[in-house]
PDB file of N, CA and C in Angstrom:
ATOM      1  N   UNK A   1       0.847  -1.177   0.000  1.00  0.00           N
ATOM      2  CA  UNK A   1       0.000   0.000   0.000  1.00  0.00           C
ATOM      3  C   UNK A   1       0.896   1.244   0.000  1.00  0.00           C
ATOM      4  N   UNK A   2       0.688   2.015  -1.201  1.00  0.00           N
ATOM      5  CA  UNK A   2       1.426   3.062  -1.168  1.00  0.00           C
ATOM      6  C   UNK A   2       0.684   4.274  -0.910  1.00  0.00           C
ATOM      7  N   UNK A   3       1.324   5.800  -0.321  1.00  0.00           N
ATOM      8  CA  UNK A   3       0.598   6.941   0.252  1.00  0.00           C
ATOM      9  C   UNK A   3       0.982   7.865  -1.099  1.00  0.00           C
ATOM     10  N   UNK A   4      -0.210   8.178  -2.230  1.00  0.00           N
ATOM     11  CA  UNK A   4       0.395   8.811  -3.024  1.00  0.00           C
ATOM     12  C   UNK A   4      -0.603  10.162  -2.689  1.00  0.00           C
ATOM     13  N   UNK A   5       0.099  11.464  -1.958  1.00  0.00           N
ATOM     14  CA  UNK A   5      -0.612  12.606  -2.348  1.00  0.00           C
ATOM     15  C   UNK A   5      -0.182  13.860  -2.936  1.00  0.00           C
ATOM     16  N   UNK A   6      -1.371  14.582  -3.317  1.00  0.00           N
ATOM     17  CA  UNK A   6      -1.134  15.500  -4.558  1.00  0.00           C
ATOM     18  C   UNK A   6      -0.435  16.402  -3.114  1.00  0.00           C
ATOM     19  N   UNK A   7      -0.135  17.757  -3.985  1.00  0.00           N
ATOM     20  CA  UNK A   7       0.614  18.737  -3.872  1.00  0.00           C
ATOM     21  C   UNK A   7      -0.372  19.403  -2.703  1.00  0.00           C
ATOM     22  N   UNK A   8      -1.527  19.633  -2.941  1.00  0.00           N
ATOM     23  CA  UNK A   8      -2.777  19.913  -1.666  1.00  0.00           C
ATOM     24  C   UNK A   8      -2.380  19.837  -0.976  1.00  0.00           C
ATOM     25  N   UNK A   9      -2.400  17.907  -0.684  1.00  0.00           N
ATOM     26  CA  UNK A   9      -2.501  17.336   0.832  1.00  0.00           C
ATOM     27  C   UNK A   9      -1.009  17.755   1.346  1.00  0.00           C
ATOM     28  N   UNK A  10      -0.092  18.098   0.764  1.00  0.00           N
ATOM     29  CA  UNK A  10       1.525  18.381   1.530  1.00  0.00           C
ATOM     30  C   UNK A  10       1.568  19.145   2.434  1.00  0.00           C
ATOM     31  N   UNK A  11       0.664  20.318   1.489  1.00  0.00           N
ATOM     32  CA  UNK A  11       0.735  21.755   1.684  1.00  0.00           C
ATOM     33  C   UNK A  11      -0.648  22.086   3.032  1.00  0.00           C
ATOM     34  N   UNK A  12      -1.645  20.782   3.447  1.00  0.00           N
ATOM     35  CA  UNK A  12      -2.160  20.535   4.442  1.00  0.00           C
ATOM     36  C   UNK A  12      -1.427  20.127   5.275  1.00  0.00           C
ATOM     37  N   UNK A  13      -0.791  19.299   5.198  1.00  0.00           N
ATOM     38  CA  UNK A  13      -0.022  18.412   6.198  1.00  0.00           C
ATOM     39  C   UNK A  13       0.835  19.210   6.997  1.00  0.00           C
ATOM     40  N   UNK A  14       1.282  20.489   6.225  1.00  0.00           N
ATOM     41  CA  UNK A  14       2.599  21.212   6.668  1.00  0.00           C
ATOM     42  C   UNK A  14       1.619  22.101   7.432  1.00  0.00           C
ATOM     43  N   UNK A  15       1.079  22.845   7.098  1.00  0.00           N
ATOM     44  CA  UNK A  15       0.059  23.350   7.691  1.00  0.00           C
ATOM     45  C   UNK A  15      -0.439  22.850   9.124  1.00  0.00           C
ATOM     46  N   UNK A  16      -0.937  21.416   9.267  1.00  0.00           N
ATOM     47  CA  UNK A  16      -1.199  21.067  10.181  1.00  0.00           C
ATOM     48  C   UNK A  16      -0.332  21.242  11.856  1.00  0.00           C
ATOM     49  N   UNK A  17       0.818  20.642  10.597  1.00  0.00           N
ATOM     50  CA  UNK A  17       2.315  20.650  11.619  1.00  0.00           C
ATOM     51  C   UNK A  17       2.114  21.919  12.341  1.00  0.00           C
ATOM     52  N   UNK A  18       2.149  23.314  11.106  1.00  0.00           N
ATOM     53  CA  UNK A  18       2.290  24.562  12.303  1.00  0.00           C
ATOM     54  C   UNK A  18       1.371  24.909  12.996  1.00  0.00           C
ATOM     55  N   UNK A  19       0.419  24.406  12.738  1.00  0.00           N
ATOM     56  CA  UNK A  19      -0.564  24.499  13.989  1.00  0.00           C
ATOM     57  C   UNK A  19      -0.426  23.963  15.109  1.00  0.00           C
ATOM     58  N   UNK A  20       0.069  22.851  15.257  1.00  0.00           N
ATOM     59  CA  UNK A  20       0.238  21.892  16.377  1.00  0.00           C
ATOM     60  C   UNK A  20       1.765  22.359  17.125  1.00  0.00           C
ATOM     61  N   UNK A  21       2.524  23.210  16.164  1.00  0.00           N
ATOM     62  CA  UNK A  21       3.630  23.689  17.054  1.00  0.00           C
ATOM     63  C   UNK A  21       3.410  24.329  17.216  1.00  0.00           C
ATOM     64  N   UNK A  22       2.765  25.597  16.751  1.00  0.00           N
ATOM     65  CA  UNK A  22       2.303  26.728  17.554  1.00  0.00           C
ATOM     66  C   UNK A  22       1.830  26.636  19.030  1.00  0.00           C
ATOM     67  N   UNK A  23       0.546  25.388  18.909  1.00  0.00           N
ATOM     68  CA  UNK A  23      -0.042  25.211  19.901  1.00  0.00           C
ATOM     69  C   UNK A  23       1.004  24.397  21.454  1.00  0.00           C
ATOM     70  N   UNK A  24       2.096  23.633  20.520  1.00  0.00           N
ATOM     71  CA  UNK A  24       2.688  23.094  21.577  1.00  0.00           C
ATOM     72  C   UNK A  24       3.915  24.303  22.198  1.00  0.00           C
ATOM     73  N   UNK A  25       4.390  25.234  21.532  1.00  0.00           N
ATOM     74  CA  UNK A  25       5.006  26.137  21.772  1.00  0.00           C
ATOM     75  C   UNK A  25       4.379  26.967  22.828  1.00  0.00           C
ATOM     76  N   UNK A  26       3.038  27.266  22.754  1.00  0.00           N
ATOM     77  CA  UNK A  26       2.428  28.444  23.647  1.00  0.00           C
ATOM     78  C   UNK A  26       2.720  27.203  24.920  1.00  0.00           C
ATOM     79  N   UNK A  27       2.080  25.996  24.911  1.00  0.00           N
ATOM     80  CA  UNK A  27       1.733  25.289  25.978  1.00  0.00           C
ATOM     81  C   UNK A  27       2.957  25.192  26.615  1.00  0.00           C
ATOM     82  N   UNK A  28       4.523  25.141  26.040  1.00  0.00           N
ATOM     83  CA  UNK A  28       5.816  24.992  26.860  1.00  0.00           C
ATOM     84  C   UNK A  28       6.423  26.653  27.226  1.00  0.00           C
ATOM     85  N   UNK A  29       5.306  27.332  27.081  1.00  0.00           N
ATOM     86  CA  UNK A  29       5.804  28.587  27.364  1.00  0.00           C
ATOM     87  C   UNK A  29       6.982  29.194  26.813  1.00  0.00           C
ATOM     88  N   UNK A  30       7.006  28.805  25.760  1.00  0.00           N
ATOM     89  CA  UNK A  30       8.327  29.400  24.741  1.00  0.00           C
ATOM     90  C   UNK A  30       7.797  30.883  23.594  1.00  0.00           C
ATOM     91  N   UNK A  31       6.480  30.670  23.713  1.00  0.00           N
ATOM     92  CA  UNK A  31       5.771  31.923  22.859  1.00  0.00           C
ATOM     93  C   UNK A  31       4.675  32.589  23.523  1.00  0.00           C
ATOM     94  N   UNK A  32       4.356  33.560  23.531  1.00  0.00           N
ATOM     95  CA  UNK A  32       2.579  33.938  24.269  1.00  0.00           C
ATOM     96  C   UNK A  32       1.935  34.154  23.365  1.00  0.00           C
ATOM     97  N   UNK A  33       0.552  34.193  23.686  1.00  0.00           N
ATOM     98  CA  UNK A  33      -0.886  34.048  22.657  1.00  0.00           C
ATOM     99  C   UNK A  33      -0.808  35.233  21.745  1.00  0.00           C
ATOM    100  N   UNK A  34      -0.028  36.485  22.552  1.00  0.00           N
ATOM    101  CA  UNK A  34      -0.566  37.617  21.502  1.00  0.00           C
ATOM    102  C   UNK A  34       0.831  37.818  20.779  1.00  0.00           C
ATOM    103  N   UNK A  35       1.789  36.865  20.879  1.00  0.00           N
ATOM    104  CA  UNK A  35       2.997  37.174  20.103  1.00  0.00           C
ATOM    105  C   UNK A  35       2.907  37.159  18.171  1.00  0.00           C
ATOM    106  N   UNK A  36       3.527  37.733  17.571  1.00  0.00           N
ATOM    107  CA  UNK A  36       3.567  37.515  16.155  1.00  0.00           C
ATOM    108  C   UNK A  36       3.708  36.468  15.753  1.00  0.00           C
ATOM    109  N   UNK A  37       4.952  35.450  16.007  1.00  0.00           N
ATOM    110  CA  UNK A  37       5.468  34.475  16.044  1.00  0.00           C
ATOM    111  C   UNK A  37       3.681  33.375  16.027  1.00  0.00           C
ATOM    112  N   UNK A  38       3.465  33.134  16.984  1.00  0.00           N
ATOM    113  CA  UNK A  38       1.877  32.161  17.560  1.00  0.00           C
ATOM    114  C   UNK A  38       1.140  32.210  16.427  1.00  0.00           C
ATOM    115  N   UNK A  39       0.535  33.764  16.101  1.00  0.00           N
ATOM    116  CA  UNK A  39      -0.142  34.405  15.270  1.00  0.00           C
ATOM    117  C   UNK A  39      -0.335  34.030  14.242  1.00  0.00           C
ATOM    118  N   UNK A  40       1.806  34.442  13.086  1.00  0.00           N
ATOM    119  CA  UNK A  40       1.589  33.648  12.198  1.00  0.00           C
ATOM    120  C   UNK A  40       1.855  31.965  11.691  1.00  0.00           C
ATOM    121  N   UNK A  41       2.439  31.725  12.458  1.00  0.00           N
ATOM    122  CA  UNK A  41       1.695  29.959  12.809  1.00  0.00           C
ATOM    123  C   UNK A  41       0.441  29.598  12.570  1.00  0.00           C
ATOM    124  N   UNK A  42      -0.491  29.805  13.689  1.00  0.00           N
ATOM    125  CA  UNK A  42      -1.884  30.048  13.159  1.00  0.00           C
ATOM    126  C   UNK A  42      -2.309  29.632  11.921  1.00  0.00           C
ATOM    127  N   UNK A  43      -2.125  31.503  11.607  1.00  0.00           N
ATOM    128  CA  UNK A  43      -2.633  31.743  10.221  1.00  0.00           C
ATOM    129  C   UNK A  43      -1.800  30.806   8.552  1.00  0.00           C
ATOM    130  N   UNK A  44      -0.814  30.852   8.694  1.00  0.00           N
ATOM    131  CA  UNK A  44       0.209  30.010   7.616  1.00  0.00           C
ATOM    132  C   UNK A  44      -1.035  28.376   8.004  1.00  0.00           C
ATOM    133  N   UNK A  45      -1.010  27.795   8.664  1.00  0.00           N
ATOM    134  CA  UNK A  45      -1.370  27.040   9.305  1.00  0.00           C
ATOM    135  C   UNK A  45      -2.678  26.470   8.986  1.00  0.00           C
ATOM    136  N   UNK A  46      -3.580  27.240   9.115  1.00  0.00           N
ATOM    137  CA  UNK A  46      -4.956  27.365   9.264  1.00  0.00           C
ATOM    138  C   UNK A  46      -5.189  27.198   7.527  1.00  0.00           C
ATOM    139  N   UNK A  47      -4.570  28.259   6.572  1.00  0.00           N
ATOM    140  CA  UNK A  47      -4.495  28.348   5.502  1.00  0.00           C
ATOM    141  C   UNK A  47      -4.175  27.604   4.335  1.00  0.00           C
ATOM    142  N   UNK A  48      -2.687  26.543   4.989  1.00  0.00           N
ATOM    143  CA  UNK A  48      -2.116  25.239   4.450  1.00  0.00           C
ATOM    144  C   UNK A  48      -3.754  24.323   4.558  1.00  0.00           C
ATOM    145  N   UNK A  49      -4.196  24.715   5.634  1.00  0.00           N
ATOM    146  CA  UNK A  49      -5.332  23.368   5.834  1.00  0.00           C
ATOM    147  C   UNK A  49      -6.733  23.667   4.573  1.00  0.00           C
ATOM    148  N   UNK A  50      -6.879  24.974   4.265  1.00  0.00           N
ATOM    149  CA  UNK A  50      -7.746  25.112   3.709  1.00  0.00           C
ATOM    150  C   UNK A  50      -7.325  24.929   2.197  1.00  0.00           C
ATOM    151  N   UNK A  51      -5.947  25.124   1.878  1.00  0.00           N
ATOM    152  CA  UNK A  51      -5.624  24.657   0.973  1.00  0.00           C
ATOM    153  C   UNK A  51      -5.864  22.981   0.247  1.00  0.00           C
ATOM    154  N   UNK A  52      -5.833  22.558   1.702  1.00  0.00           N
ATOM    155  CA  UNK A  52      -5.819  21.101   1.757  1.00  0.00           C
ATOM    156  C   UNK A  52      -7.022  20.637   1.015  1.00  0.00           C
ATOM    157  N   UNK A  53      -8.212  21.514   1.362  1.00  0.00           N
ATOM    158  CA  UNK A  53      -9.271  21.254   0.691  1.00  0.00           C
ATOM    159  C   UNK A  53     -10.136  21.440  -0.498  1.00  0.00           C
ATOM    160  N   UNK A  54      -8.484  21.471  -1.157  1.00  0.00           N
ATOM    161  CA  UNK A  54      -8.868  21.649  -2.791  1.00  0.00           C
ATOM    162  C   UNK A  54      -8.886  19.833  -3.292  1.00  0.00           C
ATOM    163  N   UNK A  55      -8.399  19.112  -2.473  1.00  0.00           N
ATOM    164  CA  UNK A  55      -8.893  18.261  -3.172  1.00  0.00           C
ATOM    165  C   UNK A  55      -9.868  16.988  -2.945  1.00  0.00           C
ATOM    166  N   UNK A  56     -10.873  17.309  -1.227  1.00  0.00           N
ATOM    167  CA  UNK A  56     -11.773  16.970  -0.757  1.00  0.00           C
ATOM    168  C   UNK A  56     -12.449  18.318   0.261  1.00  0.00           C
ATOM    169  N   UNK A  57     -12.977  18.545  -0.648  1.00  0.00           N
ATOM    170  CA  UNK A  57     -13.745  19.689   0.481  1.00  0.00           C
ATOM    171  C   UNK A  57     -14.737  18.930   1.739  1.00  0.00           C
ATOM    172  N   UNK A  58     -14.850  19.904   2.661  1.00  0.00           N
ATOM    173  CA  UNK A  58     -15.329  19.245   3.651  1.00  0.00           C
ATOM    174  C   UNK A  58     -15.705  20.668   4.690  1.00  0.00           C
ATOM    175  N   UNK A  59     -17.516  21.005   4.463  1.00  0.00           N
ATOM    176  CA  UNK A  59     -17.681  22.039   4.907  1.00  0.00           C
ATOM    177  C   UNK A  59     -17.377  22.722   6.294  1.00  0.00           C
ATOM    178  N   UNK A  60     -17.537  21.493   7.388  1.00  0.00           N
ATOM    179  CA  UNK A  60     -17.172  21.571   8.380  1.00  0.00           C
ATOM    180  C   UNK A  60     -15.642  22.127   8.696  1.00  0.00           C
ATOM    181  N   UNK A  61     -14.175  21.872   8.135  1.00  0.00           N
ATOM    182  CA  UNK A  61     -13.591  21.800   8.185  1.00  0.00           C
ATOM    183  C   UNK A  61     -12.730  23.367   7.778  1.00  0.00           C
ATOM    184  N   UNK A  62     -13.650  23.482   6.291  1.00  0.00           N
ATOM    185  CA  UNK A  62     -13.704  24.601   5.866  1.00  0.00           C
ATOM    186  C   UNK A  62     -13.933  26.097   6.475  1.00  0.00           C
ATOM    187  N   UNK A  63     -15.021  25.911   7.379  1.00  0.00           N
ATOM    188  CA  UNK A  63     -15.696  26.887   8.560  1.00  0.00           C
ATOM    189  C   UNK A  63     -14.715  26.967   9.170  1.00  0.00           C
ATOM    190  N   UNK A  64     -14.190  26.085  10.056  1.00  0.00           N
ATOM    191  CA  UNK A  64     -13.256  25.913  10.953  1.00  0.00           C
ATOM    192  C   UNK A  64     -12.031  27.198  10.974  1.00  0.00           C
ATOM    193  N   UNK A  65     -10.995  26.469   9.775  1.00  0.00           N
ATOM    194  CA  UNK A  65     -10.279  26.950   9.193  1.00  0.00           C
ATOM    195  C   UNK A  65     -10.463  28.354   8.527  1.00  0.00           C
ATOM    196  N   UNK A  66     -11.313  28.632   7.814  1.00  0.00           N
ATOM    197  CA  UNK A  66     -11.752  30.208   7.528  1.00  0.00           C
ATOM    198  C   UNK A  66     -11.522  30.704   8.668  1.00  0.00           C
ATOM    199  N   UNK A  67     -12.274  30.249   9.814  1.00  0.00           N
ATOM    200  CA  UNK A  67     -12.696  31.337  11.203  1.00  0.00           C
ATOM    201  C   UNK A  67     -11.147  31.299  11.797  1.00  0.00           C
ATOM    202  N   UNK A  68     -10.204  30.679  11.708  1.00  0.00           N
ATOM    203  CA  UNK A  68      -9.119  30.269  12.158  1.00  0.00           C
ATOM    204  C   UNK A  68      -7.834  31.486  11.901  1.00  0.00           C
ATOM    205  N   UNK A  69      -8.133  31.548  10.178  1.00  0.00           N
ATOM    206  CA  UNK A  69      -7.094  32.254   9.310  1.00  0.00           C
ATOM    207  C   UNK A  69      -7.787  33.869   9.633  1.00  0.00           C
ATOM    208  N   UNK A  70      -9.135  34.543   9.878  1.00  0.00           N
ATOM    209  CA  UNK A  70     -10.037  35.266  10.011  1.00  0.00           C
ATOM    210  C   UNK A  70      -9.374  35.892  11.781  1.00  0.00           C
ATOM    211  N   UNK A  71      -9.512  35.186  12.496  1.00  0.00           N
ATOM    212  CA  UNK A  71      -8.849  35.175  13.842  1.00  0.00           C
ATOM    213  C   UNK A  71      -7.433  35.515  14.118  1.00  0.00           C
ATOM    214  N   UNK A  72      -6.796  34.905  13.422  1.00  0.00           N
ATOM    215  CA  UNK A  72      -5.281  35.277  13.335  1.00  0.00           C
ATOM    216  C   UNK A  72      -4.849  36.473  12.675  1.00  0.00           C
ATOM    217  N   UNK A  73      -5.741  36.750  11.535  1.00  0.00           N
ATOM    218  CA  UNK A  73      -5.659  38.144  10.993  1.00  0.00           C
ATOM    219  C   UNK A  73      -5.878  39.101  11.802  1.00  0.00           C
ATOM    220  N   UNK A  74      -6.686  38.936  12.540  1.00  0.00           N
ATOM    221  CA  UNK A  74      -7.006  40.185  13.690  1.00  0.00           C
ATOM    222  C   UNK A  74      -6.453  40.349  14.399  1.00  0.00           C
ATOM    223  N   UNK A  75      -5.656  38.983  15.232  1.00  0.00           N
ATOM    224  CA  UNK A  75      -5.030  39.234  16.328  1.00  0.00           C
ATOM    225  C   UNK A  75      -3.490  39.733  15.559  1.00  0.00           C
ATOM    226  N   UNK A  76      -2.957  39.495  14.403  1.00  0.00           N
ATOM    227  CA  UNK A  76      -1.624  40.141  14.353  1.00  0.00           C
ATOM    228  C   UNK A  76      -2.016  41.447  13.926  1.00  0.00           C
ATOM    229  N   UNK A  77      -3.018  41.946  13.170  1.00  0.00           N
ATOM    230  CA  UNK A  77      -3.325  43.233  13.021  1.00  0.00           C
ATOM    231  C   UNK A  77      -3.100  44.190  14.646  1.00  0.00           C
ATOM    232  N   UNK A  78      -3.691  43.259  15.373  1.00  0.00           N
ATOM    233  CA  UNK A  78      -4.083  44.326  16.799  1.00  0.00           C
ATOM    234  C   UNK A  78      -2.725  44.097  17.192  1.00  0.00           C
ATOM    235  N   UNK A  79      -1.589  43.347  17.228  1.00  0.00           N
ATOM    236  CA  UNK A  79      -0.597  43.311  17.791  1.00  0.00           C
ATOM    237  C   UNK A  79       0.340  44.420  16.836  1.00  0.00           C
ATOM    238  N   UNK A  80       0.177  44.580  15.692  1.00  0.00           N
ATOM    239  CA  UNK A  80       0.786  45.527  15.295  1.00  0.00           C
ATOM    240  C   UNK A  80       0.678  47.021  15.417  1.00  0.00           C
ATOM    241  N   UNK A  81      -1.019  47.138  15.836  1.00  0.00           N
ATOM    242  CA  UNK A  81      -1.201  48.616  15.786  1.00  0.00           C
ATOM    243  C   UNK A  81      -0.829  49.004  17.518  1.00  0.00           C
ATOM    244  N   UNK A  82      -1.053  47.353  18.062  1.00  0.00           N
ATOM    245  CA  UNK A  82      -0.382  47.582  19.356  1.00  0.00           C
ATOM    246  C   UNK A  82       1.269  48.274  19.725  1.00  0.00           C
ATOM    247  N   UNK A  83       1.833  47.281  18.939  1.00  0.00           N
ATOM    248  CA  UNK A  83       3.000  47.863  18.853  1.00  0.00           C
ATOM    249  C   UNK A  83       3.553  49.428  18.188  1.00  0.00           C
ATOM    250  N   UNK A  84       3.066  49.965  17.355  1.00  0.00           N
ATOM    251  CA  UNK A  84       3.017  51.312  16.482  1.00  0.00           C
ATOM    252  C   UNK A  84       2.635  52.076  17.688  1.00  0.00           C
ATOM    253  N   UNK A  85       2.244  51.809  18.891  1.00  0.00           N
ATOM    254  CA  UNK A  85       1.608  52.708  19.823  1.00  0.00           C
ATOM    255  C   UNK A  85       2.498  53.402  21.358  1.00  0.00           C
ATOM    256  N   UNK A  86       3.261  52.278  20.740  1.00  0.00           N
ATOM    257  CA  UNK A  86       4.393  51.933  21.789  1.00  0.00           C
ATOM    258  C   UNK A  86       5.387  52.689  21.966  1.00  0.00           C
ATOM    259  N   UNK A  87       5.931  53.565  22.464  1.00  0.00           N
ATOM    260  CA  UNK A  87       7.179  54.612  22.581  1.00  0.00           C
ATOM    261  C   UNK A  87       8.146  54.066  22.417  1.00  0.00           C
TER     262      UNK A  87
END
């Protein structure tokens, strides 16, 4: 049995990965929630996955991920105008 996938599923898979290090990064206290770094993890992340679903869509998954990449946009937006504010 061989694992043959298209270019999609890679570009999910990798995706997945930075999600799950992001998430394991905040949890070992090596990053915080509102850092850039977390943020774009996330979002790269979230995005690889929706990519993923060019070649089985899956609405549920889809939602998910939108609200995911949607979320991360905001929070590095606010961390930037945070920072611009900053002396």
């Amino acid at each position: 049995m061989t694992l043959q996938l298209a270019w999609y599923d890679w570009i999910g898979l990798v995706g997945t990965l930075m999600v799950l290090v992001a998430f394991f990064l905040l949890q070992a206290g090596r990053v915080v929630g509102t850092g850039i770094v977390y943020q774009l993890l996330n979002l790269f992340g979230a995005a690889g996955v929706l990519v993923s679903l060019l070649g089985s869509f899956n609405p549920a998954v889809f939602l998910l991920e939108l609200t995911w990449v949607l979320i991360s946009g905001y929070g590095i937006a606010r961390t930037l105008r945070a920072r611009g504010r900053t002396p």
